[in-house]
Protein backbone atom coordinates (compact mmCIF):
# COMPACT_ATOMS: atom_id res chain seq x y z
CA UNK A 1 -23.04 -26.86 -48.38
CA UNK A 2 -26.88 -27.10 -48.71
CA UNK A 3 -29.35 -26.73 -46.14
CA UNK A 4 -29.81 -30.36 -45.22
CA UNK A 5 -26.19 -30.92 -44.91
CA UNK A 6 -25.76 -27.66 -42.57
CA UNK A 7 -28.61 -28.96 -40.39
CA UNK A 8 -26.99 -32.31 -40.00
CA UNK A 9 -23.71 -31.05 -39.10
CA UNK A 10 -25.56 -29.16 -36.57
CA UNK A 11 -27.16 -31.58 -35.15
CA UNK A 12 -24.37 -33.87 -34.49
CA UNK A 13 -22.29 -30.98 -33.02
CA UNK A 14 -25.13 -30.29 -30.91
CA UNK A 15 -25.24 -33.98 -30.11
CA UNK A 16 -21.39 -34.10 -29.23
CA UNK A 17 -21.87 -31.25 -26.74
CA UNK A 18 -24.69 -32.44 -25.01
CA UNK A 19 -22.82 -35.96 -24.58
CA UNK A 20 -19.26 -34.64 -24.15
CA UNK A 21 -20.35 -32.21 -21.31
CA UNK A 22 -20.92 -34.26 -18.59
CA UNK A 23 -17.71 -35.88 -19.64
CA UNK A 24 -15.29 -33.32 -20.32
CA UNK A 25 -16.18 -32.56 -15.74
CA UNK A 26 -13.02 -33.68 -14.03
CA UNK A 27 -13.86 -37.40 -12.55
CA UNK A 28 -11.52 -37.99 -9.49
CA UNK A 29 -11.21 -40.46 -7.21
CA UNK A 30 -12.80 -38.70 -4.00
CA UNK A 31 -14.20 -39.76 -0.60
CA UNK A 32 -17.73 -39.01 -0.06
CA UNK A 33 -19.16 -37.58 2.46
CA UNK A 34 -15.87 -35.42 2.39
CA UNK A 35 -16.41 -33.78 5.80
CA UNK A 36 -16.46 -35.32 9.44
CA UNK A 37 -16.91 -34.70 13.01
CA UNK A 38 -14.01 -35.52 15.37
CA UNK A 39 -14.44 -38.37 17.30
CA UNK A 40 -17.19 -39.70 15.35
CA UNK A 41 -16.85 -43.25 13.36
CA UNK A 42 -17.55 -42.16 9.87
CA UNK A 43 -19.03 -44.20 6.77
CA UNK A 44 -17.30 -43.11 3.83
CA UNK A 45 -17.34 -44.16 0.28
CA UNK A 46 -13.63 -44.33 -1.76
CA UNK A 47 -15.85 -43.19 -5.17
CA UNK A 48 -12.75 -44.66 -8.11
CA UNK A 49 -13.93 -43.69 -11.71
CA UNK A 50 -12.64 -45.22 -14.83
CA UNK A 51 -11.15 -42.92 -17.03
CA UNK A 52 -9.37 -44.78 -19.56
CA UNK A 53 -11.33 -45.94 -22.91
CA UNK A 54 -8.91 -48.73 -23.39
CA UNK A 55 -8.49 -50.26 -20.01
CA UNK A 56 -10.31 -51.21 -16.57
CA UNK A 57 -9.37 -50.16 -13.63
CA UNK A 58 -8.42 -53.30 -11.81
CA UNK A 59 -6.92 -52.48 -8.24
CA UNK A 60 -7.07 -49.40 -5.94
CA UNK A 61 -4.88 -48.94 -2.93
CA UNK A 62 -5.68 -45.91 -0.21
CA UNK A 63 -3.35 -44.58 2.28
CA UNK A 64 -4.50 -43.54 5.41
CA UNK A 65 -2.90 -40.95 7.69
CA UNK A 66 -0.31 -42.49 10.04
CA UNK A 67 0.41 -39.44 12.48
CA UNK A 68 -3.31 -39.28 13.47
CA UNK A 69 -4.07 -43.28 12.50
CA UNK A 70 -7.53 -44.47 12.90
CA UNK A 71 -8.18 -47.10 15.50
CA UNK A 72 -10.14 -48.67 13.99
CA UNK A 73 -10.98 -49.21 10.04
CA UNK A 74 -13.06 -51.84 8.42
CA UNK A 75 -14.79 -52.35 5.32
CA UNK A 76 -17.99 -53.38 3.72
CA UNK A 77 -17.29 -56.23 1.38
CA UNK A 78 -17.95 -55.32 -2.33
CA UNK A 79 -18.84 -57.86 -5.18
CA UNK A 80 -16.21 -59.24 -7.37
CA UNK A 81 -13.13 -57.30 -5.28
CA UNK A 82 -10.81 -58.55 -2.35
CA UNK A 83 -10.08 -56.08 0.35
CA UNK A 84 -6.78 -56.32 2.10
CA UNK A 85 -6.00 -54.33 5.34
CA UNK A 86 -2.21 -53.66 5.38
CA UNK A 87 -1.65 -52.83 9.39
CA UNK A 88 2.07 -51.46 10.03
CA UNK A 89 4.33 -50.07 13.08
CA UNK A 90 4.06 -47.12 13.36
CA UNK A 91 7.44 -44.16 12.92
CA UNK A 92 6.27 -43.35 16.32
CA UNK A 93 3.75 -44.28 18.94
CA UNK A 94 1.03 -41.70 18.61
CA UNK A 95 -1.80 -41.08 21.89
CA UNK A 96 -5.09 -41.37 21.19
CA UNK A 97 -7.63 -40.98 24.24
CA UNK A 98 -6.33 -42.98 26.67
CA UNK A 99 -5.02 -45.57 24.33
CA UNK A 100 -0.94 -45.39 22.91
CA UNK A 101 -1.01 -46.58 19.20
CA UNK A 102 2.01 -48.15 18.06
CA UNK A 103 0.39 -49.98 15.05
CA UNK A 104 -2.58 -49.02 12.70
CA UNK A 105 -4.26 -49.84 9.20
CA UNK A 106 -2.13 -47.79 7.25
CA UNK A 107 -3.60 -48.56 3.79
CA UNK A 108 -6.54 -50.42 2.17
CA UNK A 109 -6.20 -52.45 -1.48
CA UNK A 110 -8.98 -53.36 -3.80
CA UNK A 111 -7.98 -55.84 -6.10
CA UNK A 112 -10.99 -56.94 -8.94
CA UNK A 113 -11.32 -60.39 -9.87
CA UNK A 114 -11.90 -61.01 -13.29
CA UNK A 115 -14.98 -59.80 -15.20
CA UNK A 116 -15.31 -57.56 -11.76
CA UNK A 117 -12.75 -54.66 -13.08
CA UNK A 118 -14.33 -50.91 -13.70
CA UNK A 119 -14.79 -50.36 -17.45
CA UNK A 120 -15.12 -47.14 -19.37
CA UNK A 121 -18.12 -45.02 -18.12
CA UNK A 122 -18.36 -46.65 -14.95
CA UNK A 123 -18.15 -45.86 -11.33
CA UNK A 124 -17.46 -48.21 -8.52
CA UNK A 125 -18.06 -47.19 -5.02
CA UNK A 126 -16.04 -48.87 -1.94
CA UNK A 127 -17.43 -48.24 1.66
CA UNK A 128 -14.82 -47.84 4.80
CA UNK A 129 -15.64 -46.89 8.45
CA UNK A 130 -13.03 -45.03 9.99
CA UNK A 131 -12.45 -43.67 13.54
CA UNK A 132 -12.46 -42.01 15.86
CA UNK A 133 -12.27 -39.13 13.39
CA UNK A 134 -8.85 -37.18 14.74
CA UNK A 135 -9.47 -34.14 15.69
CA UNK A 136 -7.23 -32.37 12.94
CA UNK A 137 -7.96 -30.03 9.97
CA UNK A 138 -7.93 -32.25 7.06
CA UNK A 139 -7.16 -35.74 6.87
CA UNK A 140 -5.37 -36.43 3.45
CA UNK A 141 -5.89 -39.80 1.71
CA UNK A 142 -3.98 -40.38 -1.22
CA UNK A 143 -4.95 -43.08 -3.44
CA UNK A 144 -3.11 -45.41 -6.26
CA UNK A 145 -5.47 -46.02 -9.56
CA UNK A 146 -4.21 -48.97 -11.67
CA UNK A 147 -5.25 -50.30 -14.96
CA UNK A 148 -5.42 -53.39 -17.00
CA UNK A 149 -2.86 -51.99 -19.28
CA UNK A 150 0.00 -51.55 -16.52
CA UNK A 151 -1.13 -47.52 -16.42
CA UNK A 152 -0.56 -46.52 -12.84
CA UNK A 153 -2.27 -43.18 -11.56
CA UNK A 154 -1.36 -41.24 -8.33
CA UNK A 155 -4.17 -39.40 -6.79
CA UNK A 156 -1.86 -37.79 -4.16
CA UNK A 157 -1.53 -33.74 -5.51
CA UNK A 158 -2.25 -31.03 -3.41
CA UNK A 159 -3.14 -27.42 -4.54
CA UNK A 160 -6.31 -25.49 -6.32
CA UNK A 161 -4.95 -26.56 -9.99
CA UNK A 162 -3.85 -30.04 -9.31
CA UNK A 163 -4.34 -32.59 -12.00
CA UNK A 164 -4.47 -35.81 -9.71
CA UNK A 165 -6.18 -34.63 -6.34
CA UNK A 166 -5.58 -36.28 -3.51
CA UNK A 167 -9.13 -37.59 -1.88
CA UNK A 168 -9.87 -35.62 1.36
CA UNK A 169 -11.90 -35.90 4.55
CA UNK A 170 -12.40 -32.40 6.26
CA UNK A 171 -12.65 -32.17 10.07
CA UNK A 172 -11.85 -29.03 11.77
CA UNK A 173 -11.17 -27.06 7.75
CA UNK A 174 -13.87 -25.85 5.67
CA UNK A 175 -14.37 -27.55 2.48
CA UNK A 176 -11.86 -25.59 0.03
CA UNK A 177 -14.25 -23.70 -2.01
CA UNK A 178 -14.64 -24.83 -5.58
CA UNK A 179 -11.99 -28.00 -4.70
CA UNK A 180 -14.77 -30.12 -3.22
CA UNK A 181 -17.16 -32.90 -3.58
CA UNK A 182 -20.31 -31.06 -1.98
CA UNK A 183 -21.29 -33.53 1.11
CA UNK A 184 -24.93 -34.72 1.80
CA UNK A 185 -25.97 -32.04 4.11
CA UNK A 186 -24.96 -29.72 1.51
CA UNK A 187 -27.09 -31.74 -1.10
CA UNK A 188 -29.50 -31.52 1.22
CA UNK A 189 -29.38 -28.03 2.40
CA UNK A 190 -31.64 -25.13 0.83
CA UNK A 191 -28.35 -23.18 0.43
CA UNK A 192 -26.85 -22.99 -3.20
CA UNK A 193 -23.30 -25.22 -2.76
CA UNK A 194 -20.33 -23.34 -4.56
CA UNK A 195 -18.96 -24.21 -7.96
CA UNK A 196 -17.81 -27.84 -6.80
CA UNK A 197 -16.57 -30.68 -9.17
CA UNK A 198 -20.24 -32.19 -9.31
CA UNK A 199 -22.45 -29.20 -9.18
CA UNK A 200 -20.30 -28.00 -12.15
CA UNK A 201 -20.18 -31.73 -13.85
CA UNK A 202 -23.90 -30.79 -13.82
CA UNK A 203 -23.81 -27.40 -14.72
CA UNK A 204 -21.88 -28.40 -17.85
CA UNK A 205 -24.34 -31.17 -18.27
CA UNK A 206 -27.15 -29.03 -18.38
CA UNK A 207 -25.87 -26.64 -20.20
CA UNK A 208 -24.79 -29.60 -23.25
CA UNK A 209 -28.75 -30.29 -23.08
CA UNK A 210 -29.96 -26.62 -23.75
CA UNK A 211 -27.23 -26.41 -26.42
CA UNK A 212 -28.43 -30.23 -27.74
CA UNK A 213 -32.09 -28.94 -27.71
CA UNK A 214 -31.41 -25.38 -29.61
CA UNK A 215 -29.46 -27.77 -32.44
CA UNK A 216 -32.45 -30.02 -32.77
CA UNK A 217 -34.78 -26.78 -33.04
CA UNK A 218 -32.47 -25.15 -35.42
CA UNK A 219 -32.00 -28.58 -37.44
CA UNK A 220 -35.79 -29.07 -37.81
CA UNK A 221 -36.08 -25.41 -38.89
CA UNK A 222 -33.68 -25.78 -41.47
CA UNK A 223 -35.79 -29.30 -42.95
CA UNK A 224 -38.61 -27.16 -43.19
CA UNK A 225 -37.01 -24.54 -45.29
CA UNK A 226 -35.85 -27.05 -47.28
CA UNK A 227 -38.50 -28.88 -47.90
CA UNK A 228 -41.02 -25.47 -48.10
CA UNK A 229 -43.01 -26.73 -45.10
């Protein structure tokens, strides 16, 4: 292989990492912010990635907890999607304050209408308010991904190494370190957040970049050998 040819391959593997690093980051369905104060009515966003090439994502259904049920949920319409509320009995009547739930919003279903559906690449964001916030640990909020193609993912695993997370709102818990979408006051903060899903997505990203660069630098360097300049 000549010169020329060795910088080219070089460049486009340097090319491929800098594009497939941002990438090759785990993109979940999460709930951002992730944390919450008890008794507070929180503004979340269900944050539903597309990570098929082939298909869109055309309908996302959340669960909500049901043995500490929000009173009250509602939604903030979103372009191009119907929202359905699905309220149900509850297995038992659950106190809240000075209220005695016996029915709640159980789970929330995005449905896209045509030409609206997530595509390849893209991200779409769907706001909720929920509360009070129970005053629990974490609230667990497993959500249903389905695609175009009949492909049907469950977000609903638990555990460090899980594949599928389940989204999560933390009240009382820390954050699991290294299992967490960093919330804004940690974006915010002058503290260094730990190796989360994002700050690594951009770790790797960066890092793809410098390694993009270096290829270019040795690519051009190679030309000039070549070419006696």
């Amino acid at each position: 292989m000549n010169r020329t040819s060795t910088a080219v391959v070089a460049l486009g593997a340097a090319l491929l990492l800098a594009l497939a690093a941002p990438a090759a980051a785990s993109a979940h369905v999460t709930v951002s912010p992730n944390t919450a104060s008890a008794g507070s009515y929180a503004l979340v966003n269900i944050k539903v990635p597309n990570e098929s090439a082939t298909a869109v994502t055309n309908e996302i259904e959340v669960s909500l907890p049901t043995e500490t049920p929000f009173l009250s949920v509602s939604y903030v319409p979103v372009a191009g999607w119907t929202t359905e509320l699905i309220r149900e009995t509850l297995a038992s009547p659950v106190k809240i304050g000075d209220n005695t739930v016996t029915e709640a919003v159980v789970r929330v279903v995005w449905t896209a209408t045509p030409g609206h559906e997530i595509s390849a690449g893209q991200l779409q964001v769907f706001p909720l308010s929920l509360g009070p916030v129970p005053d629990t640990g974490t609230i667990v909020m497993p959500a249903v991904q389905t695609y175009s193609d009949g492909t049907v993912v469950s977000w609903s695993e638990m555990g460090d190494n899980a594949q599928h997370p389940a989204p999560m709102m933390y009240v009382n818990d820390a954050p699991a370190a290294g299992g967490h979408e960093p919330a804004a006051e940690e974006l915010n903060s002058d503290s260094e957040p730990g190796a989360t899903p994002d700050t690594l997505a951009r770790g790797l990203g960066i890092g793809g970049l410098v390694v993009g660069a270096l290829g270019l630098v040795l690519a051009a360097a190679a030309l000039r050998t070549k070419t006696g300049r």
